[in-house]
C-alpha atoms as a PDB file:
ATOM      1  CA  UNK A   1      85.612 255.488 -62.040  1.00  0.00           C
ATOM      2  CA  UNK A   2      85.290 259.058 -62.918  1.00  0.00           C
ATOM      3  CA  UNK A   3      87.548 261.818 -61.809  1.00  0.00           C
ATOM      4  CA  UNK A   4      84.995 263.272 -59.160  1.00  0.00           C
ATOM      5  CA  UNK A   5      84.241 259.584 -57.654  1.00  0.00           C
ATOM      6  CA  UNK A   6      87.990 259.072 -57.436  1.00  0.00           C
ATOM      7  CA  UNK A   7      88.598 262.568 -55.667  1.00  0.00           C
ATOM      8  CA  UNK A   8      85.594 261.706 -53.347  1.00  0.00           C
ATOM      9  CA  UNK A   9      86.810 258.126 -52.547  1.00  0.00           C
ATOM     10  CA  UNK A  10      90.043 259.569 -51.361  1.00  0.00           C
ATOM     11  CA  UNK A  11      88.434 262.587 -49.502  1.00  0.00           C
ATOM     12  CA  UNK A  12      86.318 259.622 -47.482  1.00  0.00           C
ATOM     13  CA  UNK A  13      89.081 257.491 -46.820  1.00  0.00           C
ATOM     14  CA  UNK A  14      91.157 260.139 -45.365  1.00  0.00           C
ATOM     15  CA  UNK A  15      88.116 261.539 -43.303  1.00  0.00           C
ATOM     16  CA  UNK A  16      86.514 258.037 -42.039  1.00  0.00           C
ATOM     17  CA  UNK A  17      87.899 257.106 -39.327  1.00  0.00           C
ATOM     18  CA  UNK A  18      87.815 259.868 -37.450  1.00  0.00           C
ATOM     19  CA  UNK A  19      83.973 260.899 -38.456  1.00  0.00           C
ATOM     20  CA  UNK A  20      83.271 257.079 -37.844  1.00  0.00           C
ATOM     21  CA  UNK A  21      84.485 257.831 -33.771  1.00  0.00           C
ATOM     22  CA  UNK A  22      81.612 257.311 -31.460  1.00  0.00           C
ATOM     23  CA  UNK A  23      79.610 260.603 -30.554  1.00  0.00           C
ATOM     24  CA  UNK A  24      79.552 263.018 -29.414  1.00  0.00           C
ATOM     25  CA  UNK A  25      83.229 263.275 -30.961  1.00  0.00           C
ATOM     26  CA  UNK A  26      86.022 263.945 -28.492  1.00  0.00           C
ATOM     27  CA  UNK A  27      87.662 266.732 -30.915  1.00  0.00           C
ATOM     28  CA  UNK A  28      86.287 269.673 -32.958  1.00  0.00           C
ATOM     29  CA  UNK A  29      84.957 269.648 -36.751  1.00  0.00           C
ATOM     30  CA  UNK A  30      86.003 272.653 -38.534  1.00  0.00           C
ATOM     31  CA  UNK A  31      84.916 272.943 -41.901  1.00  0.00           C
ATOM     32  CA  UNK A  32      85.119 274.877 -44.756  1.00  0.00           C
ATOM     33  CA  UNK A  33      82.083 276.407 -45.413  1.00  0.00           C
ATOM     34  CA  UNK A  34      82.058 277.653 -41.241  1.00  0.00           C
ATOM     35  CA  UNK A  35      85.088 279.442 -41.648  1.00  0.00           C
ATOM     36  CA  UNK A  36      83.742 281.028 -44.743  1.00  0.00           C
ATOM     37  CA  UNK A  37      80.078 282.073 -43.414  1.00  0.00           C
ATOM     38  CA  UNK A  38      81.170 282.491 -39.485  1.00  0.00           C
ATOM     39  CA  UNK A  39      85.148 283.298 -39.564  1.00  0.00           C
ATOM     40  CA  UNK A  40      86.858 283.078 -36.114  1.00  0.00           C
ATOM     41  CA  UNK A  41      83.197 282.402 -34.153  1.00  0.00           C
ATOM     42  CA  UNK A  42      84.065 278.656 -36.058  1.00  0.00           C
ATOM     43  CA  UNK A  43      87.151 278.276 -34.821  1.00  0.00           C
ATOM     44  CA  UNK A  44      87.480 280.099 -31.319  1.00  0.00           C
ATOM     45  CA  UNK A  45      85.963 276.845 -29.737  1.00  0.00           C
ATOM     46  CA  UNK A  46      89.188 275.311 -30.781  1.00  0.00           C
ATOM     47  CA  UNK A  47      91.456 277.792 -29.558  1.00  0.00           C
ATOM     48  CA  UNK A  48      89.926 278.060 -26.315  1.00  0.00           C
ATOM     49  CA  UNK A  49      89.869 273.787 -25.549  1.00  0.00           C
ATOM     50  CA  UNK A  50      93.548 274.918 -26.617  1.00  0.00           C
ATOM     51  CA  UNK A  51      94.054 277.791 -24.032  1.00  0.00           C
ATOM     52  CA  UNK A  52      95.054 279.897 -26.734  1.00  0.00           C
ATOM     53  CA  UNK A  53      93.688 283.266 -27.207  1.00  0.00           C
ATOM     54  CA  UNK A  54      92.109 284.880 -30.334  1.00  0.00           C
ATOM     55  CA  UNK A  55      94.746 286.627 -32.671  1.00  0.00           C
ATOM     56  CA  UNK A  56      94.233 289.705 -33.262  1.00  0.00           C
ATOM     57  CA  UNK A  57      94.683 289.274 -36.842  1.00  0.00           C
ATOM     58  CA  UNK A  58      92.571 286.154 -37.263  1.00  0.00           C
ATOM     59  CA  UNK A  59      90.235 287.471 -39.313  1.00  0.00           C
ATOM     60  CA  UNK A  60      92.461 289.009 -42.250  1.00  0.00           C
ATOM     61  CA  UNK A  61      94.166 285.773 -41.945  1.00  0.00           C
ATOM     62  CA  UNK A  62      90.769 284.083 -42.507  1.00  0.00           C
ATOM     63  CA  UNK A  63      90.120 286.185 -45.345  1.00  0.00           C
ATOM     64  CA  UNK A  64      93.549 286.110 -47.064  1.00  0.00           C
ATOM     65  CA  UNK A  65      93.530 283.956 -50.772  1.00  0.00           C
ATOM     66  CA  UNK A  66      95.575 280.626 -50.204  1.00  0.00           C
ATOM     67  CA  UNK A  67      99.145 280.153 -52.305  1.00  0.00           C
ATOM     68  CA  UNK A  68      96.908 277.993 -54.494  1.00  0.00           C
ATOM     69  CA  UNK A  69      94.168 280.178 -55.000  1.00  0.00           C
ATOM     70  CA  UNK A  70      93.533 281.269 -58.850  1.00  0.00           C
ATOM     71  CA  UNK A  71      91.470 283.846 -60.423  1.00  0.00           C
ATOM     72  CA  UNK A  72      89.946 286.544 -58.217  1.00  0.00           C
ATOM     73  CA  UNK A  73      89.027 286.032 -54.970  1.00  0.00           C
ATOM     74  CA  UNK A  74      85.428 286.715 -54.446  1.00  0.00           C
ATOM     75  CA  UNK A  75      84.616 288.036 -50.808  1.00  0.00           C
ATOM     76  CA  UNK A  76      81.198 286.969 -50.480  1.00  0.00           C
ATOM     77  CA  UNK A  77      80.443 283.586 -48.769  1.00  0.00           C
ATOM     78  CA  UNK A  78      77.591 282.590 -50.283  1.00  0.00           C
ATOM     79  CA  UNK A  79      79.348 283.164 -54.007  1.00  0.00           C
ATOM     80  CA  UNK A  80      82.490 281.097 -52.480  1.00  0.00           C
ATOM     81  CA  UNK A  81      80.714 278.257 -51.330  1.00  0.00           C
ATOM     82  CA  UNK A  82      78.235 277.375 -54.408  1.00  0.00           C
ATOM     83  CA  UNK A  83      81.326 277.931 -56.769  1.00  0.00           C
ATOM     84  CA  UNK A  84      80.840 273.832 -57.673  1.00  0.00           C
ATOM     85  CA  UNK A  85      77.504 274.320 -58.178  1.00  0.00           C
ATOM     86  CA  UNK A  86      79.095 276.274 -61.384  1.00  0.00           C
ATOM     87  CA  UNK A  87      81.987 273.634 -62.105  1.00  0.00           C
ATOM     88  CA  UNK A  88      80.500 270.356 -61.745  1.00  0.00           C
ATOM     89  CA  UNK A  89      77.308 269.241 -63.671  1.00  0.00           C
ATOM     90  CA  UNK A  90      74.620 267.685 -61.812  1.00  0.00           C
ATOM     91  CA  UNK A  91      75.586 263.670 -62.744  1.00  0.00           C
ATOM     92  CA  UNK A  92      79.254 265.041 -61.266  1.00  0.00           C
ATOM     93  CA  UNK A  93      77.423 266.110 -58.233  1.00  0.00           C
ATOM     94  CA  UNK A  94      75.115 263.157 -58.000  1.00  0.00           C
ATOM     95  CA  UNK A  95      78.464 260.526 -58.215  1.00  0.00           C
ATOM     96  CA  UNK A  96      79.993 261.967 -55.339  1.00  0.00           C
ATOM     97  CA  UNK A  97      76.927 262.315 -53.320  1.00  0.00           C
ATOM     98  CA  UNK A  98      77.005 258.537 -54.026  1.00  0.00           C
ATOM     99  CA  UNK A  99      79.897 258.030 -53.075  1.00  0.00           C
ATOM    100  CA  UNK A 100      80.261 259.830 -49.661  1.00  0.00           C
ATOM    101  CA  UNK A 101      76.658 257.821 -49.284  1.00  0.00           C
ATOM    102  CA  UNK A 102      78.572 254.378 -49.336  1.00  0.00           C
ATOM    103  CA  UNK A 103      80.693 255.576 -46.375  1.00  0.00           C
ATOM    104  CA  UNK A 104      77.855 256.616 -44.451  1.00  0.00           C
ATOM    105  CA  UNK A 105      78.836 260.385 -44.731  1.00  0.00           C
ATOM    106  CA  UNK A 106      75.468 261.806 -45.948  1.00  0.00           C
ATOM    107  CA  UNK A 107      75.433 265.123 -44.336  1.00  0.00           C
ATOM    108  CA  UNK A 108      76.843 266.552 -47.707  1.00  0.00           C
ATOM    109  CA  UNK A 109      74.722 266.999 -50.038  1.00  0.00           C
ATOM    110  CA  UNK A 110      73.943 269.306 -53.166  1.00  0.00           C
ATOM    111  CA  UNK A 111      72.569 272.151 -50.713  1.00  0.00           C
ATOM    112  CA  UNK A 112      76.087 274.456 -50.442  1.00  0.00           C
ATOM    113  CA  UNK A 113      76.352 273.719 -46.286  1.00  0.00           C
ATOM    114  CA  UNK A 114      76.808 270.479 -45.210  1.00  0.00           C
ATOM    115  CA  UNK A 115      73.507 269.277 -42.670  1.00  0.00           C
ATOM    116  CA  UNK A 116      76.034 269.793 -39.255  1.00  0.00           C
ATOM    117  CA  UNK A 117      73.178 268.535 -36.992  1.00  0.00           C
ATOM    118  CA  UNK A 118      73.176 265.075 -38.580  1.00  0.00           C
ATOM    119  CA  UNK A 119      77.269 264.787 -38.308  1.00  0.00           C
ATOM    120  CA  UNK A 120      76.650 265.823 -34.582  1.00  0.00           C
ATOM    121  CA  UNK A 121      73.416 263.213 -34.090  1.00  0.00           C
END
């Protein structure tokens, strides 16, 4: 097993059970790539099932580089989310793509969003 298909196989066994819940799901899917592309419009659904109001800082927050992050931090979306594109080589792509296939998690794929409306269907 390569090093992508072993970070994949752990990504889907810490995220199937509660994407294999019955829909519509009784809880809220953030992801990534929303808070990236649509900052706090992706999370204010949470915050308001949790009667908590907007900070008024949310967005720099949202914006802010993690501990972890290296390098520069490169403000536009669309360059942040097909970084892998650059990093992994298509076979790496295609092995987790297999992988997230055997757990019935196909709504990522090699386009840089994941498909949202076939998580929700």
């Amino acid at each position: 097993m390569t090093r992508e298909e072993s970070f994949a196989l752990k990504w889907c066994m810490d995220h199937y059970s509660a994407l294999s819940v019955s829909k519509p799901y009784p809880f809220h899917i953030l992801f990534y790539e929303g808070l990236v592309t649509e900052g706090m419009a992706h999370l204010e659904p949470v915050l308001a099932d949790w009667g908590l109001s907007v900070p008024t800082d949310s967005e720099d927050l949202l914006r802010a580089p993690s501990a972890k992050a290296s390098g520069s931090i490169v403000p536009d979306a669309e360059v942040l989310l097909e970084k892998w594109k650059h990093v992994l080589t298509v076979d790496q792509v295609q092995q987790v793509l297999r992988i997230m296939q055997c757990f019935g998690l196909g709504f990522y794929t090699d386009d840089v969003q994941p498909h949202y409306e076939q998580l929700a269907g």
